[in-house]
Protein backbone atom coordinates (compact mmCIF):
# COMPACT_ATOMS: atom_id res chain seq x y z
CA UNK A 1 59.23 -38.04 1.81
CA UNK A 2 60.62 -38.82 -1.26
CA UNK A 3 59.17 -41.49 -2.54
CA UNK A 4 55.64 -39.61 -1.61
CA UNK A 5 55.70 -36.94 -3.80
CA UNK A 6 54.26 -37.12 -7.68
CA UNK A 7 57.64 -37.49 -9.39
CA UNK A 8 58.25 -40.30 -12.23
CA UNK A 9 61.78 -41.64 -9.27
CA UNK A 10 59.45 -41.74 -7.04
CA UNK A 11 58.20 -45.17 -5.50
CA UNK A 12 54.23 -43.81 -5.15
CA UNK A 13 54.63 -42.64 -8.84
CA UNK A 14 53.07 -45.66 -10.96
CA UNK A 15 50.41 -46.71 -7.85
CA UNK A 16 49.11 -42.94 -8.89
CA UNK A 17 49.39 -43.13 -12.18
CA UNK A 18 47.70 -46.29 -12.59
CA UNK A 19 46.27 -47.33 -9.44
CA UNK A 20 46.95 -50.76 -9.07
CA UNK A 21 44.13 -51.53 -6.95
CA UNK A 22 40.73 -53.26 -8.02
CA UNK A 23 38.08 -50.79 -7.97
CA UNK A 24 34.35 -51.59 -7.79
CA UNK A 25 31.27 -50.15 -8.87
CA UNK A 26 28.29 -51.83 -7.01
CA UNK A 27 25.07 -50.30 -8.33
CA UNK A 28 21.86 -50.62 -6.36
CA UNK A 29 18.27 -49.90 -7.99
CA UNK A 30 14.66 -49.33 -6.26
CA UNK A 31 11.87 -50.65 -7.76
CA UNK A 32 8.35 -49.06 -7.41
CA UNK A 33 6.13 -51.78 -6.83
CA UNK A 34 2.99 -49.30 -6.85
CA UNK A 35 3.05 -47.34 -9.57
CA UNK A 36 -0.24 -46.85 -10.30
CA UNK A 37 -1.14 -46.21 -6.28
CA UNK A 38 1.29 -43.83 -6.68
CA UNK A 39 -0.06 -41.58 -8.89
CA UNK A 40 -3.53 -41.65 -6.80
CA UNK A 41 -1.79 -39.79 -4.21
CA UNK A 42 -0.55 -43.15 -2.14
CA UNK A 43 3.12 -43.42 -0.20
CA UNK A 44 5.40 -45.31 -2.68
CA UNK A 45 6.31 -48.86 -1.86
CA UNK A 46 10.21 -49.84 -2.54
CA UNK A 47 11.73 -53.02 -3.84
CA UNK A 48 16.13 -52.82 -3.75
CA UNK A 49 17.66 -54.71 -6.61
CA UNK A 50 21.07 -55.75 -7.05
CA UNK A 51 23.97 -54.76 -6.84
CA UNK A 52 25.04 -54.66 -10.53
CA UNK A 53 28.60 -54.86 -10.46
CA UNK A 54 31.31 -52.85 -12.39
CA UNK A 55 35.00 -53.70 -12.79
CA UNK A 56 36.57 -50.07 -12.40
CA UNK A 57 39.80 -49.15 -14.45
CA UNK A 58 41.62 -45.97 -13.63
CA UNK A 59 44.30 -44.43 -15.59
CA UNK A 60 45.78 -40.86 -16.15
CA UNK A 61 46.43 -39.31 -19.27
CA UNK A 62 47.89 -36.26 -20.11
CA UNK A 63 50.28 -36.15 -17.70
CA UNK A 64 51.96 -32.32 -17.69
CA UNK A 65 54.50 -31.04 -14.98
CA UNK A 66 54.47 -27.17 -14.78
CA UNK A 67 57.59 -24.99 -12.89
CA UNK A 68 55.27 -24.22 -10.00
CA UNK A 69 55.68 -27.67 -8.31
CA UNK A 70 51.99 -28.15 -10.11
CA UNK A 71 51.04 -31.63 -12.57
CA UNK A 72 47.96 -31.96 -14.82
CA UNK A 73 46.22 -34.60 -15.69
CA UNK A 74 42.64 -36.21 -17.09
CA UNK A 75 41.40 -39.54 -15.63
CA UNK A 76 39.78 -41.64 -17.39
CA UNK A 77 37.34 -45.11 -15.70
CA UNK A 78 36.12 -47.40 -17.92
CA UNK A 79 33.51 -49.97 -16.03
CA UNK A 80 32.88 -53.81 -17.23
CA UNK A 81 30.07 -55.56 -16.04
CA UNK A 82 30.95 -59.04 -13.60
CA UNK A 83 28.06 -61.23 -13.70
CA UNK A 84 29.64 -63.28 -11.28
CA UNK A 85 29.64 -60.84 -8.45
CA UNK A 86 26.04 -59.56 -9.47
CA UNK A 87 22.92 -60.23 -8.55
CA UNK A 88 21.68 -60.23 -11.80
CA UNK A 89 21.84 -59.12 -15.19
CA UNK A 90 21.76 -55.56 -17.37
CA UNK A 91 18.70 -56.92 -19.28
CA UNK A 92 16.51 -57.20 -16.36
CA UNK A 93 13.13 -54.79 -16.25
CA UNK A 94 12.93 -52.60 -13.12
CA UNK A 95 9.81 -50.11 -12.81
CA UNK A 96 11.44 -46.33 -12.66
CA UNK A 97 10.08 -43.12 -12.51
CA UNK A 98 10.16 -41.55 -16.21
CA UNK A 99 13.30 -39.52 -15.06
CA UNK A 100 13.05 -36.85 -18.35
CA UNK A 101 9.27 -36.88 -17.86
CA UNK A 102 9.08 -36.34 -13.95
CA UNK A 103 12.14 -34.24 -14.31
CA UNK A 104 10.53 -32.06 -16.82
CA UNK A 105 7.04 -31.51 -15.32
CA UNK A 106 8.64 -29.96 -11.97
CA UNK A 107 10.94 -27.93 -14.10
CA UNK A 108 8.79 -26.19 -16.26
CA UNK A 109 5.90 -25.86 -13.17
CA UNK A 110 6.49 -22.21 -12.94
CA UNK A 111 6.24 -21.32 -16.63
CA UNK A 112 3.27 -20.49 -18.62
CA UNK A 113 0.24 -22.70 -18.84
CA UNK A 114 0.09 -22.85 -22.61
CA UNK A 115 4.12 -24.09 -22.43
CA UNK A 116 3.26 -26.92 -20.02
CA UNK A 117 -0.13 -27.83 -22.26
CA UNK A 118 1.81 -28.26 -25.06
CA UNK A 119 4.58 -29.87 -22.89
CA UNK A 120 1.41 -32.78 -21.68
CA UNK A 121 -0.19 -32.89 -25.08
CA UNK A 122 3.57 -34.05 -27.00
CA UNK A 123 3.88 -36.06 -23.82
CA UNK A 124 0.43 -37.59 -24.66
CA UNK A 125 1.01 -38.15 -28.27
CA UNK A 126 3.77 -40.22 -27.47
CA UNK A 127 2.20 -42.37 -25.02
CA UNK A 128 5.00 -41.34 -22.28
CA UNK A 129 3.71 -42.31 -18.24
CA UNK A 130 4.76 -41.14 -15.63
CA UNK A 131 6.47 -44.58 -14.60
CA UNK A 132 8.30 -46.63 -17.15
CA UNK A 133 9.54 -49.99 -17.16
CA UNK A 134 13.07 -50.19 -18.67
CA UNK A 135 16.29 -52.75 -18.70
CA UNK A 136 18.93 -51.70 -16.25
CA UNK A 137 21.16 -51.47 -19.22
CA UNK A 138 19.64 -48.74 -20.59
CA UNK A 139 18.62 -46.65 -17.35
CA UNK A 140 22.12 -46.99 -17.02
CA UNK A 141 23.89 -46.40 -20.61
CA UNK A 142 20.87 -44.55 -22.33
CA UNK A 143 18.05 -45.47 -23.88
CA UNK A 144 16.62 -43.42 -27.20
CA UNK A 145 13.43 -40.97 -26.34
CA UNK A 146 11.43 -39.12 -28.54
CA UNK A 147 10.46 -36.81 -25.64
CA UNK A 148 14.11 -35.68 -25.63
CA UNK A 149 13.84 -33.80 -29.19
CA UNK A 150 10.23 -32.81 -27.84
CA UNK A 151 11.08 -31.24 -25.05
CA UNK A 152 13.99 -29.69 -26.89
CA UNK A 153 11.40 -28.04 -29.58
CA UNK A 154 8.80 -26.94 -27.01
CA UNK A 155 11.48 -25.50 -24.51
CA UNK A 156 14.56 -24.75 -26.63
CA UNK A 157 17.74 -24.86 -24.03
CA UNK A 158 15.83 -26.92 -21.76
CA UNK A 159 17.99 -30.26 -22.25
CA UNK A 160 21.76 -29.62 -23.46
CA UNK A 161 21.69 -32.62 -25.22
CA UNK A 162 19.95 -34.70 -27.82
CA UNK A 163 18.93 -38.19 -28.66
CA UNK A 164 19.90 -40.69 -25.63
CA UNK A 165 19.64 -40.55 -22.23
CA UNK A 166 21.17 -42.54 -19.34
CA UNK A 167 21.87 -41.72 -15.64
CA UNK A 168 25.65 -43.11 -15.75
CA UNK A 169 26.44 -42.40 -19.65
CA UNK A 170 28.92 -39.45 -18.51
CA UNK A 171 30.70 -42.17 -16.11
CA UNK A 172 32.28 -44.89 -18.36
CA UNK A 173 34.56 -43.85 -20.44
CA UNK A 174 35.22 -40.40 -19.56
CA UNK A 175 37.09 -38.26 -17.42
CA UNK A 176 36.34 -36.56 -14.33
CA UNK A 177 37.12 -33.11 -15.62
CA UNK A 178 41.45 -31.56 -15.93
CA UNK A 179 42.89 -31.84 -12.39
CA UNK A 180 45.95 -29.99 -11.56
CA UNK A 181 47.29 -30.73 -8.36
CA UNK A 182 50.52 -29.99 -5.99
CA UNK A 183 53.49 -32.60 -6.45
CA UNK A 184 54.99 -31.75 -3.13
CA UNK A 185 58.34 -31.14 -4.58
CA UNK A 186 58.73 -28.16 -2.41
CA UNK A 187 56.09 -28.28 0.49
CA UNK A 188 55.42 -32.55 0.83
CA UNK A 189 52.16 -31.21 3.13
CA UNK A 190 50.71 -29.85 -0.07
CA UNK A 191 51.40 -32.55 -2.22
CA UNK A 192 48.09 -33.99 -4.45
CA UNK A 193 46.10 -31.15 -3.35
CA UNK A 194 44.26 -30.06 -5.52
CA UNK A 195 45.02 -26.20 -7.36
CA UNK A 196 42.76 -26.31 -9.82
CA UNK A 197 39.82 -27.90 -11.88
CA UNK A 198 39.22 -27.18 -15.29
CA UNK A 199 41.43 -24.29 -15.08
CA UNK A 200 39.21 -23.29 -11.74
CA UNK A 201 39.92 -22.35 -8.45
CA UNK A 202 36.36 -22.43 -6.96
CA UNK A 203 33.54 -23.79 -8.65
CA UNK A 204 30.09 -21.29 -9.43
CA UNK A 205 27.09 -24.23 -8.37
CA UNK A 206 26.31 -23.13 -5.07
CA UNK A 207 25.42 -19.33 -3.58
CA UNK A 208 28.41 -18.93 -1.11
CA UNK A 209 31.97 -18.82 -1.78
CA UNK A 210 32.66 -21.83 1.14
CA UNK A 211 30.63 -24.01 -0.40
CA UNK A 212 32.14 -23.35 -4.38
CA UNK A 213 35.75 -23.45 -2.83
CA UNK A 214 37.99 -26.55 -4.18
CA UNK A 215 39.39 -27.71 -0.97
CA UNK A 216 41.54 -31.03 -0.54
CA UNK A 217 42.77 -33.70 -2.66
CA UNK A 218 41.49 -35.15 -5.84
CA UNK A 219 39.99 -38.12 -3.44
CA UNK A 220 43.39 -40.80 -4.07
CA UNK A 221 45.81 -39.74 -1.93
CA UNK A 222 46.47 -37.52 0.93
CA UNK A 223 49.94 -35.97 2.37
CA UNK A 224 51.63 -37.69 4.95
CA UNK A 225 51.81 -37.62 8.54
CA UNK A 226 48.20 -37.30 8.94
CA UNK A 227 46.90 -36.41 12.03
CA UNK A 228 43.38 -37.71 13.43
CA UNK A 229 40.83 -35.05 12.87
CA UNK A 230 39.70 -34.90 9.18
CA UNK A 231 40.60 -34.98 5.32
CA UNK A 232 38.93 -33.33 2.26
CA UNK A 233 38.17 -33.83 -1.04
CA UNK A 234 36.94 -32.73 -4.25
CA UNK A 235 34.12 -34.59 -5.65
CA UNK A 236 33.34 -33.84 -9.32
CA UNK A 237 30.32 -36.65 -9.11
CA UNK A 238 28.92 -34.03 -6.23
CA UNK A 239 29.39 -30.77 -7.48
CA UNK A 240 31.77 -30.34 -4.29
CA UNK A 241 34.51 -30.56 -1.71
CA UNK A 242 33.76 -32.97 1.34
CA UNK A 243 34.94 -33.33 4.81
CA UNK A 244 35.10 -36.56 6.41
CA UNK A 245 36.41 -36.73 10.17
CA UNK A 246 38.11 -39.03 12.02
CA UNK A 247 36.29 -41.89 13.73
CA UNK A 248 39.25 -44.43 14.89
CA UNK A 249 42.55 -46.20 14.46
CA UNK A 250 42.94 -49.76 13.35
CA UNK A 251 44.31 -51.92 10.88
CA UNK A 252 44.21 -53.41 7.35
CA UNK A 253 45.74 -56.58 7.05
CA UNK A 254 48.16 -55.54 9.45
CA UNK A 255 48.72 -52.00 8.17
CA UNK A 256 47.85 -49.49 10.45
CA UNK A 257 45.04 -46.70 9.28
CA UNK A 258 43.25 -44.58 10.59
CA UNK A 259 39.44 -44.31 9.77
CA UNK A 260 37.38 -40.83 8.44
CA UNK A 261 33.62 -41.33 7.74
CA UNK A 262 30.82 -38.83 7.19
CA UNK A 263 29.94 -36.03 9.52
CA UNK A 264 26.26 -35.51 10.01
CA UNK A 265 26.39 -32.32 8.81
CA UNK A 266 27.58 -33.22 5.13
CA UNK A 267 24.72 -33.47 3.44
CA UNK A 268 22.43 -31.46 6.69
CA UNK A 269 20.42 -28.41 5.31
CA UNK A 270 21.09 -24.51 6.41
CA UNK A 271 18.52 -24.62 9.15
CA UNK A 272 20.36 -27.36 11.20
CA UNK A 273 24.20 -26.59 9.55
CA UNK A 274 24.35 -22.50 8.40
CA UNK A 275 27.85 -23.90 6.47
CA UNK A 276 25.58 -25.32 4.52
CA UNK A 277 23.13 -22.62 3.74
CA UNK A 278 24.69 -21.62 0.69
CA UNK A 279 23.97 -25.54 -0.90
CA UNK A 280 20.32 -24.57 -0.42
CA UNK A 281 17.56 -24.35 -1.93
CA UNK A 282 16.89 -26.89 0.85
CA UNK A 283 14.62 -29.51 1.82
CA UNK A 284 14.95 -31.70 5.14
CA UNK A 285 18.53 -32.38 6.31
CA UNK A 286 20.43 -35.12 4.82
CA UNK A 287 19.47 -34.50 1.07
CA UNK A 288 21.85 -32.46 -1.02
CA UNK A 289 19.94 -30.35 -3.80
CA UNK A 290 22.43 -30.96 -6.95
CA UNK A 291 20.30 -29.26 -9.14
CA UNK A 292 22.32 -26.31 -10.09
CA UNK A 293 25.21 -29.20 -11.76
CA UNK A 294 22.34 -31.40 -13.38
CA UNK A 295 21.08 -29.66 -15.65
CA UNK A 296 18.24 -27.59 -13.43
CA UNK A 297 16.57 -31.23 -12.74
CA UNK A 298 14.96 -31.83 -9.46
CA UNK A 299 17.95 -34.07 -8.31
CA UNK A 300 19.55 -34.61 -4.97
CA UNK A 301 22.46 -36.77 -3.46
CA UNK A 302 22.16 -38.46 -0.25
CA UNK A 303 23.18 -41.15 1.97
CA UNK A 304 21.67 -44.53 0.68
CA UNK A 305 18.81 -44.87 2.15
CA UNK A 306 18.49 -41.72 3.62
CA UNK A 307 21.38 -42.68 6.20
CA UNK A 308 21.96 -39.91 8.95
CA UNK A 309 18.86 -38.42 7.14
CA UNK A 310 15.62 -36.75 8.59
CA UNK A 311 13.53 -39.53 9.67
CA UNK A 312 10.38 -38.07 7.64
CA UNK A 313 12.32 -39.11 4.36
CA UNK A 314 12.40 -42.32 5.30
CA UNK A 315 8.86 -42.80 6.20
CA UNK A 316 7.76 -41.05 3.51
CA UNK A 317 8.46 -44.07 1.06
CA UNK A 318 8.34 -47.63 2.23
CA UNK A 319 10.87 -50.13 1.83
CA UNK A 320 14.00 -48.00 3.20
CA UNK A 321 16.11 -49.77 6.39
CA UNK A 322 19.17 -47.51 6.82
CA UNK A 323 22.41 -48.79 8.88
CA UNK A 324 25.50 -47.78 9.26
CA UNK A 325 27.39 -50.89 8.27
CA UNK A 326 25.50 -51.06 5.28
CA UNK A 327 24.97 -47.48 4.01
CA UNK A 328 27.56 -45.39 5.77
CA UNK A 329 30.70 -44.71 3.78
CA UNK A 330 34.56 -44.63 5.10
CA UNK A 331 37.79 -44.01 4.05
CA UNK A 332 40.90 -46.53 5.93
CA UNK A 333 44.21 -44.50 5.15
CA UNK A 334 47.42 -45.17 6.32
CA UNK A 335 48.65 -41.90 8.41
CA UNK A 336 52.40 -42.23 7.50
CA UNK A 337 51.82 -41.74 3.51
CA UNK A 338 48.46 -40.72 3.10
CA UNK A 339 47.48 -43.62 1.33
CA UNK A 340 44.03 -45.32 1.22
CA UNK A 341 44.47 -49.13 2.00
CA UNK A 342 40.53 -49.80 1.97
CA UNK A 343 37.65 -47.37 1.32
CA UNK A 344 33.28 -47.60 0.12
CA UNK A 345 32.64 -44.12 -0.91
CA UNK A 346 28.34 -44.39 -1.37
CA UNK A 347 26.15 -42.10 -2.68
CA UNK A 348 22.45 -42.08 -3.30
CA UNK A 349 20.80 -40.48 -6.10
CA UNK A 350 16.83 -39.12 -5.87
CA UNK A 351 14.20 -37.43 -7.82
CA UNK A 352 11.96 -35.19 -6.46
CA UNK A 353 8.49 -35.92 -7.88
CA UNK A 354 5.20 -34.16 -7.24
CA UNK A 355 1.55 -33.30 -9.04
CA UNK A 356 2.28 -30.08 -11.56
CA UNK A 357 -0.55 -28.79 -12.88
CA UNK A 358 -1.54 -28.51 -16.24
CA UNK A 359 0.36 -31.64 -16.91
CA UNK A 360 -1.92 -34.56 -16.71
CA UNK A 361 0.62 -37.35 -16.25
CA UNK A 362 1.73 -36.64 -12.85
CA UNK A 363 -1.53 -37.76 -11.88
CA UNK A 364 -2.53 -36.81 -7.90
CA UNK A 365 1.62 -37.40 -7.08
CA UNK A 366 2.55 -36.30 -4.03
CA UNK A 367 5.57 -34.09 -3.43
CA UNK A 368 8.34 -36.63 -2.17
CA UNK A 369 11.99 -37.49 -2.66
CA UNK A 370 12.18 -40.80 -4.55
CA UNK A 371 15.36 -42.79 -4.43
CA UNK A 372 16.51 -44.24 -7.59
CA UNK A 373 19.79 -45.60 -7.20
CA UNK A 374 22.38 -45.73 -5.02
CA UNK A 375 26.11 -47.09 -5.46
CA UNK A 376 29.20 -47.97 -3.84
CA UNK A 377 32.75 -47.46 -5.61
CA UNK A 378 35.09 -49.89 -3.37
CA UNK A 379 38.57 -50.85 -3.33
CA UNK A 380 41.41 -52.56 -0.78
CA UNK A 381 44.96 -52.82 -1.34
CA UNK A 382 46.03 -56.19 -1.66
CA UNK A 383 47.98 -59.04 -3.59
CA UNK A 384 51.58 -58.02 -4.55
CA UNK A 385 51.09 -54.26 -3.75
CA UNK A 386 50.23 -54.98 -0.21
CA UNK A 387 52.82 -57.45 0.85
CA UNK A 388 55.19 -54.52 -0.88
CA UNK A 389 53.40 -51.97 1.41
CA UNK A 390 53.63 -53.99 4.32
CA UNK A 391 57.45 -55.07 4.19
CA UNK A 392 58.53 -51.37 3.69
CA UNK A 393 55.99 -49.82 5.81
CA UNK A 394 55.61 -52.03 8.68
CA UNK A 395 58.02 -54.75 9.20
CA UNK A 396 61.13 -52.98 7.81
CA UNK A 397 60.27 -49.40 10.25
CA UNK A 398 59.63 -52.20 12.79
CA UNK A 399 62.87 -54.26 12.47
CA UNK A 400 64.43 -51.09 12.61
CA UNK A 401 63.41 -50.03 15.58
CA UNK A 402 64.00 -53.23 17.29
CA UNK A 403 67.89 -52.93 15.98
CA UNK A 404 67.70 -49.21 18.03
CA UNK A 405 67.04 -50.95 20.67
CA UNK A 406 69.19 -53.81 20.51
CA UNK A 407 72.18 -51.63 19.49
CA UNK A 408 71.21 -49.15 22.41
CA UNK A 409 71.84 -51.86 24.67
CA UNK A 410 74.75 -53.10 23.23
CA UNK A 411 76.37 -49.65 23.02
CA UNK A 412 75.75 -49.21 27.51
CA UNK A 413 78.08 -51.71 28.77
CA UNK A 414 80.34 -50.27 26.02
CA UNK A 415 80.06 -47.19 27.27
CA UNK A 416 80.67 -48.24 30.95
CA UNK A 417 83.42 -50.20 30.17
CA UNK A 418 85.34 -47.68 28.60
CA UNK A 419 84.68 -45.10 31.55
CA UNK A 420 86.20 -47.61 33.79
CA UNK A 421 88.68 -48.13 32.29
CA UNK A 422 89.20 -44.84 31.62
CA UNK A 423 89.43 -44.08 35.26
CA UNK A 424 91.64 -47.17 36.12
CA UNK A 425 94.44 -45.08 33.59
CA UNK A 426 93.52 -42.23 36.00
């Protein structure tokens, strides 16, 4: 118990300080072959490219210990690209949806006409399509658009932000927001869940108090003694706590886990999951609308490839072949500490595109939920750190049990020999 609380004696300490395992960020993109058939009014037609691969560093700064058994602290991941494990390169072209321009035209579809005529004329005078064909460097990192500052001056608020753009620029070299979590000085069952982030207690995205609470862990740890029914965490990427549930026990190199995937439900809409009516606006089940934490854009979070989706969003595009082994994510922890030995946590990341009238480059779209990305963030014990975690948590418990046994049966003919001769003095 000791060494599984968040206190600098502790053995646990420096694995959660600076987690010692090699992280992954495997980044998947989807072409649209049929760009121009796609703005006729025809069923986009999906090409997956990739993965680009990340080398993830993890390290917490900050560090604060408060009298109420609480610690605070800012994480910071800095990603390097690894050619080697990539199939290939940040300078490759992929054809995109114009994210800011799509993005735009559905947002402002409800305002005046004269707002979105001057929105299509700027978008016009800068020669901006509806599809644009960009490295995945800067899709990635940001790119420089006029129709940023555009957009800025024809809808002031609109955008918080000028200049670049770039669907993972917030995710390299940044934190994940101030976590403050239990230590488990006191109460080990509470320790590393979470109390509060950025000074919050619930978070005000969603239109129902169960879906804004911050339940669980910070997503690295869990206490221990874990039973096999489910574990949750908070998930500043999604805006939200999850719940994954047990599947199964098994093993990791020998180190026994047991495994928590997805429920069906996580991402379902209110109609088929009322939980999750407060998430909505909703679409079909197995997209999460995000919109309210990006910015107002027409975003949502799914399964890759609409996994454990409705089956319409998958025939809605082609290209899309969702599995399980491929696309479902999981979580191997070992039930004694709470500690993840192996884990793919995958997420997919859409655009909802559609015709909006008044603006001429949308074309004849119709409405549908694009993919853009999706990505894995991996990561197994191993090396040094596992042959440590093995020893102590496996063969030393299991040495120790054998000596029970062996000094159990010494200890019986001990026993009877004493009691006879006990009762020979008699």
């Amino acid at each position: 118990l000791q060494n599984v609380r968040i206190d600098p004696s502790s053995i646990s300490f420096q694995m959660w300080k600076e987690i010692p395992v090699p992280f992954y960020l495997s980044v998947h993109f989807f072409e649209v072959l049929n760009p121009k058939q796609v703005l006729r009014g025809q069923k986009p037609v999906l090409s997956q490219r990739g993965p680009y691969v990340y080398r993830e560093y993890r390290v917490k700064t900050n560090i604060t210990f408060h009298d109420n058994d609480t610690v605070s602290y800012l994480e910071y991941r800095h990603l390097f690209f690894q050619p080697d494990l990539s199939n290939g390169t940040e300078d490759e072209y992929i054809v995109v949806p114009n994210i800011m321009l799509m993005g735009a035209a559905v947002m402002v579809e409800k305002l005046p006409d004269f707002v979105k005529l001057l929105l299509s004329g700027a978008l016009a005078s800068l020669k901006q399509e509806a599809f644009m064909n960009r490295t995945v460097g800067e899709i990635m990192w940001g790119y420089e658009d006029p129709l940023i500052d555009a957009i800025n001056m024809i809808i002031p608020g609109l955008l918080p932000f000028k200049g670049k753009f770039g669907l993972f620029m917030d995710f390299n070299n940044s934190n994940s927001g101030l976590f403050t979590v239990n230590t488990g000085m006191n109460n080990i069952s509470q320790v590393h869940m979470v109390d509060s982030w950025n000074g919050l207690k619930k978070v005000n995205y969603w239109r129902s108090s169960q879906c804004n609470m911050i339940n669980g862990t910070a997503g690295e740890m869990w206490p221990p003694f874990m039973s096999p029914t489910s574990l949750q965490f908070y998930s500043p990427d999604a805006c939200r706590s999850m719940t994954l549930v047990y599947e199964q026990a098994g093993q990791f190199q020998g180190v026994p886990t047991f495994r928590f995937v997805a429920p069906k439900t996580l991402f379902a809409n209110g109609t088929d999951y009322p939980p999750n009516e407060g998430f909505c606006p909703c679409l079909q089940s197995g997209i999460q609308n995000v919109s309210t934490c990006r910015l107002n854009a027409p975003m949502f979070i799914s399964h890759p490839h609409f996994y454990n989706a409705d089956p319409s969003l998958v025939s809605a595009v082609e290209g899309l072949h969702p599995t399980k082994e491929q696309h479902g994510l999981f979580l191997d922890v070992h039930p004694m500490t709470g500690i993840p030995m192996n884990c793919s946590i995958k997420l997919q990341l859409n655009l909802y595109i559609k015709h909006v009238s008044g603006i001429i480059q949308t074309g004849q779209i119709k409405p549908v939920v694009l993919p853009l990305l999706w990505f894995a963030e991996s990561g197994s014990i191993e090396g040094s750190v596992l042959k440590q975690f093995y020893t102590n948590l496996v063969l030393l418990p299991l040495v120790l049990e054998y000596l029970q046994y062996i000094l159990l049966g010494l200890s019986v003919p001990l026993i009877v020999s004493a009691a006879l001769l006990m009762a020979r003095r008699k």
